[in-house]
C-alpha atoms as a PDB file:
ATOM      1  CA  UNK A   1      -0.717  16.213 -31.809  1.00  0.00           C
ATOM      2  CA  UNK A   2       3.011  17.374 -30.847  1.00  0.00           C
ATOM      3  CA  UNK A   3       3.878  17.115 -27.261  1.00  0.00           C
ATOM      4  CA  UNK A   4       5.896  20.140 -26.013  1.00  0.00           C
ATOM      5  CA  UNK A   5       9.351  18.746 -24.411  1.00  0.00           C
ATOM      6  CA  UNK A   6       9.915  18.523 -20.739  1.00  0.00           C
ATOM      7  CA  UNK A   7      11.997  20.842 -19.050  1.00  0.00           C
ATOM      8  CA  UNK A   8      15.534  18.974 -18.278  1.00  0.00           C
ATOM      9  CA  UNK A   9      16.800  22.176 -16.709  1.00  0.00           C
ATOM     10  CA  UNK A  10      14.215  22.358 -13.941  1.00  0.00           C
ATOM     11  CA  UNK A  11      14.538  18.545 -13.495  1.00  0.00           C
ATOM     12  CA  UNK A  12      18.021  18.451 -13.373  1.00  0.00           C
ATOM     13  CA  UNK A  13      17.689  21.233 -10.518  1.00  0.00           C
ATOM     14  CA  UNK A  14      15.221  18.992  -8.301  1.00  0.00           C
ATOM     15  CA  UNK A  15      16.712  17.249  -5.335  1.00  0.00           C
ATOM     16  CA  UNK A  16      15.753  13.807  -6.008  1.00  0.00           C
ATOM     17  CA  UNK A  17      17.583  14.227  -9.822  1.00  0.00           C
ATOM     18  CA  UNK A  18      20.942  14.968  -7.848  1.00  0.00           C
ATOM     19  CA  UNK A  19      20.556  12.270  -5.280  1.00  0.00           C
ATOM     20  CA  UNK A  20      19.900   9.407  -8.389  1.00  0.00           C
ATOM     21  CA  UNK A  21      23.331  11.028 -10.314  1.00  0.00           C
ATOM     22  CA  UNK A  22      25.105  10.406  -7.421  1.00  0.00           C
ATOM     23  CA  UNK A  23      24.308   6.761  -7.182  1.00  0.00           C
ATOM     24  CA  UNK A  24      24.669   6.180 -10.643  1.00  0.00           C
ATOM     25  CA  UNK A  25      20.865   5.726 -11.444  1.00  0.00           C
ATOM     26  CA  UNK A  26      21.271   8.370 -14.107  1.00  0.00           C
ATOM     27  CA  UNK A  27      22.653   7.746 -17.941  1.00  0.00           C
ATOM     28  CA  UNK A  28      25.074  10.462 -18.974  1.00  0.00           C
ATOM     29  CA  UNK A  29      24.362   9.435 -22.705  1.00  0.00           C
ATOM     30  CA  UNK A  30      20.998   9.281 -22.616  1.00  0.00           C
ATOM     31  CA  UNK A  31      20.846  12.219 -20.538  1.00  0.00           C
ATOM     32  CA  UNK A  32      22.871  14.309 -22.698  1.00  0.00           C
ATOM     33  CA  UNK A  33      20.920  13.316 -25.813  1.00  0.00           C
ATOM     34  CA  UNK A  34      17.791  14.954 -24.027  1.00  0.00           C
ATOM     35  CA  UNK A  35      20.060  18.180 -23.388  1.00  0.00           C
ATOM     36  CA  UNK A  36      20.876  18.296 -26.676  1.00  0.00           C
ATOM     37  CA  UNK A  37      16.953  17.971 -28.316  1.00  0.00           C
ATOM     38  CA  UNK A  38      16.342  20.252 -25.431  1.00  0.00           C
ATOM     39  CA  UNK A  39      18.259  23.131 -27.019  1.00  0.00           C
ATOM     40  CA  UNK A  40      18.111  22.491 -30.338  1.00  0.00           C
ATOM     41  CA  UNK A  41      14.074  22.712 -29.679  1.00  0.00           C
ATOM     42  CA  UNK A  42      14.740  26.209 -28.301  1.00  0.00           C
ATOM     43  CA  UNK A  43      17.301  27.255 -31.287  1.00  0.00           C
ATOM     44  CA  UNK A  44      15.288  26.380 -33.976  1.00  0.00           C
ATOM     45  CA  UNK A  45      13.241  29.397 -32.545  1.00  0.00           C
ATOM     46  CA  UNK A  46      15.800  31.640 -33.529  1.00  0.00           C
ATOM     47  CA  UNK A  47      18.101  29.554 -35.694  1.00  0.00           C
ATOM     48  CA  UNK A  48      17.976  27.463 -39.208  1.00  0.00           C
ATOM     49  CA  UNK A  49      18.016  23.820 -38.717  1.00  0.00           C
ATOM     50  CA  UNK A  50      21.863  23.999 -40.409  1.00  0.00           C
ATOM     51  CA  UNK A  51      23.090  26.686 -38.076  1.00  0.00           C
ATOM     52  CA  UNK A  52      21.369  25.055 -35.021  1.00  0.00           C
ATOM     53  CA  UNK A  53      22.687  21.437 -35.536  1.00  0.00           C
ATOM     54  CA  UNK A  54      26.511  23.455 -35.567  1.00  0.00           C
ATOM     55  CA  UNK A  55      26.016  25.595 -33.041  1.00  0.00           C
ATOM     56  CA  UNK A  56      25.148  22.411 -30.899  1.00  0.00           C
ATOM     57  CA  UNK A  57      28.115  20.490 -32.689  1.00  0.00           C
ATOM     58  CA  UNK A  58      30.547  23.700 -31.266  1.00  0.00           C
ATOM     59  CA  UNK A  59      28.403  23.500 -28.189  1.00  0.00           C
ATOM     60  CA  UNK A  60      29.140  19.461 -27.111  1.00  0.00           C
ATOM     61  CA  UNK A  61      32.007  18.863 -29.121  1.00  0.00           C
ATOM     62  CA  UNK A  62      30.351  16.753 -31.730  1.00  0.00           C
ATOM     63  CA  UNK A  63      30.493  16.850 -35.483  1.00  0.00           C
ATOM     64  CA  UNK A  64      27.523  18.003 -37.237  1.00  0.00           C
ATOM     65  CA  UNK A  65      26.355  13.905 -38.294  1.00  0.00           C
ATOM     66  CA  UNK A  66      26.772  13.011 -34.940  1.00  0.00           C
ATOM     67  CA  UNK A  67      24.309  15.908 -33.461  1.00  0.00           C
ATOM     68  CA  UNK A  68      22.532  15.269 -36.758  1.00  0.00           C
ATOM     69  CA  UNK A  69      21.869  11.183 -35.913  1.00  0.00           C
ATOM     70  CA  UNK A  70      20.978  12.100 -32.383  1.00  0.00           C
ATOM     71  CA  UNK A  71      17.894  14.577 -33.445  1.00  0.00           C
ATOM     72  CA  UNK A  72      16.468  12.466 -36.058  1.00  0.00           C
ATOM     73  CA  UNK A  73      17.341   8.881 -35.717  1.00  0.00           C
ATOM     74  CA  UNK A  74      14.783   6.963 -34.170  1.00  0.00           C
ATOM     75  CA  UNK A  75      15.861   5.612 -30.538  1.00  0.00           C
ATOM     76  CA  UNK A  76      17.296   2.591 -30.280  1.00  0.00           C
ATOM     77  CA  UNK A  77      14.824  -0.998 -30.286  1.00  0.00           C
ATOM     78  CA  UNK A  78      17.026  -1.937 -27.017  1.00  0.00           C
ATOM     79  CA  UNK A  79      15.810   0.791 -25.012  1.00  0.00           C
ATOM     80  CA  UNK A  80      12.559   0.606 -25.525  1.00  0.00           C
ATOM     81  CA  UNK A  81      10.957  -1.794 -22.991  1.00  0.00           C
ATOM     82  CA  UNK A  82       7.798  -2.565 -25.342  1.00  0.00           C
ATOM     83  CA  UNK A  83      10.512  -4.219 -27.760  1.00  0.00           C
ATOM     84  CA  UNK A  84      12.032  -6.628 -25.553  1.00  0.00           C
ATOM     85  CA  UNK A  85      11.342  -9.905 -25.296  1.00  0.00           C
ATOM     86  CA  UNK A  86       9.155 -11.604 -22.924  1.00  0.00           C
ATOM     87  CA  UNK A  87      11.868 -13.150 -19.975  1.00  0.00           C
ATOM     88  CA  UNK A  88      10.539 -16.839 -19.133  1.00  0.00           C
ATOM     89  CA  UNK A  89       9.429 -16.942 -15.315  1.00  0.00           C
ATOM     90  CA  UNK A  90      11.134 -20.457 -15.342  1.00  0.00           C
ATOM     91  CA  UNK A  91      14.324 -21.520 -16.444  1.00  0.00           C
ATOM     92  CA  UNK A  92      15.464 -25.052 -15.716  1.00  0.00           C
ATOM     93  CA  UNK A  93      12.829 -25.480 -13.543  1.00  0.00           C
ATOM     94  CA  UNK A  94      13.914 -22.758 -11.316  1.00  0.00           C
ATOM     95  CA  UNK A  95      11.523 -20.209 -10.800  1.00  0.00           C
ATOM     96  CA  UNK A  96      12.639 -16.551 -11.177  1.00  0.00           C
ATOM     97  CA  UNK A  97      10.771 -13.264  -9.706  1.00  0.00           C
ATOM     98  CA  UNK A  98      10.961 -10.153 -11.843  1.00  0.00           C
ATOM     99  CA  UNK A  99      10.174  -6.362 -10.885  1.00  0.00           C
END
């Protein structure tokens, strides 16, 4: 089963989303990645894959691979937090406290 994408527009419009920009919480990358599988979701409504991956190259000033690696290339081992390794509690006999 296919999960339907969350809504970045309405998120981006809730209070809390604007307070954690301004701090610097927020990735821009990452962030606009999302954007970008956001609309090419809704394009591909309306559009062929071909003319949706351009019109989203035109739209963030990206060539067609790039737009092309960001929709179909798996996401990256490093973010995901299931991948990384397990961080040692103790480290030269130090003990270390982890949230």
């Amino acid at each position: 089963m296919q999960n339907k994408p969350v809504n970045i527009n309405r998120i981006i419009n809730e209070i809390r989303f604007k307070e954690y920009y301004a701090l610097g919480l927020i990735d821009e990358v990452v962030l606009r990645k999302f954007k970008i599988k956001w609309d090419y979701f809704h394009y591909r409504k309306s559009m062929s894959m071909i003319d949706s991956i351009f019109t989203l190259a035109d739209k963030y000033s990206l060539s067609y691979d790039s737009v092309n690696t960001i929709l179909f290339r798996p996401m990256s081992k490093s973010l995901n937090p299931e991948l990384l390794p397990e961080i040692p509690a103790k480290c030269n006999g130090r003990e270390y406290k982890f949230f």
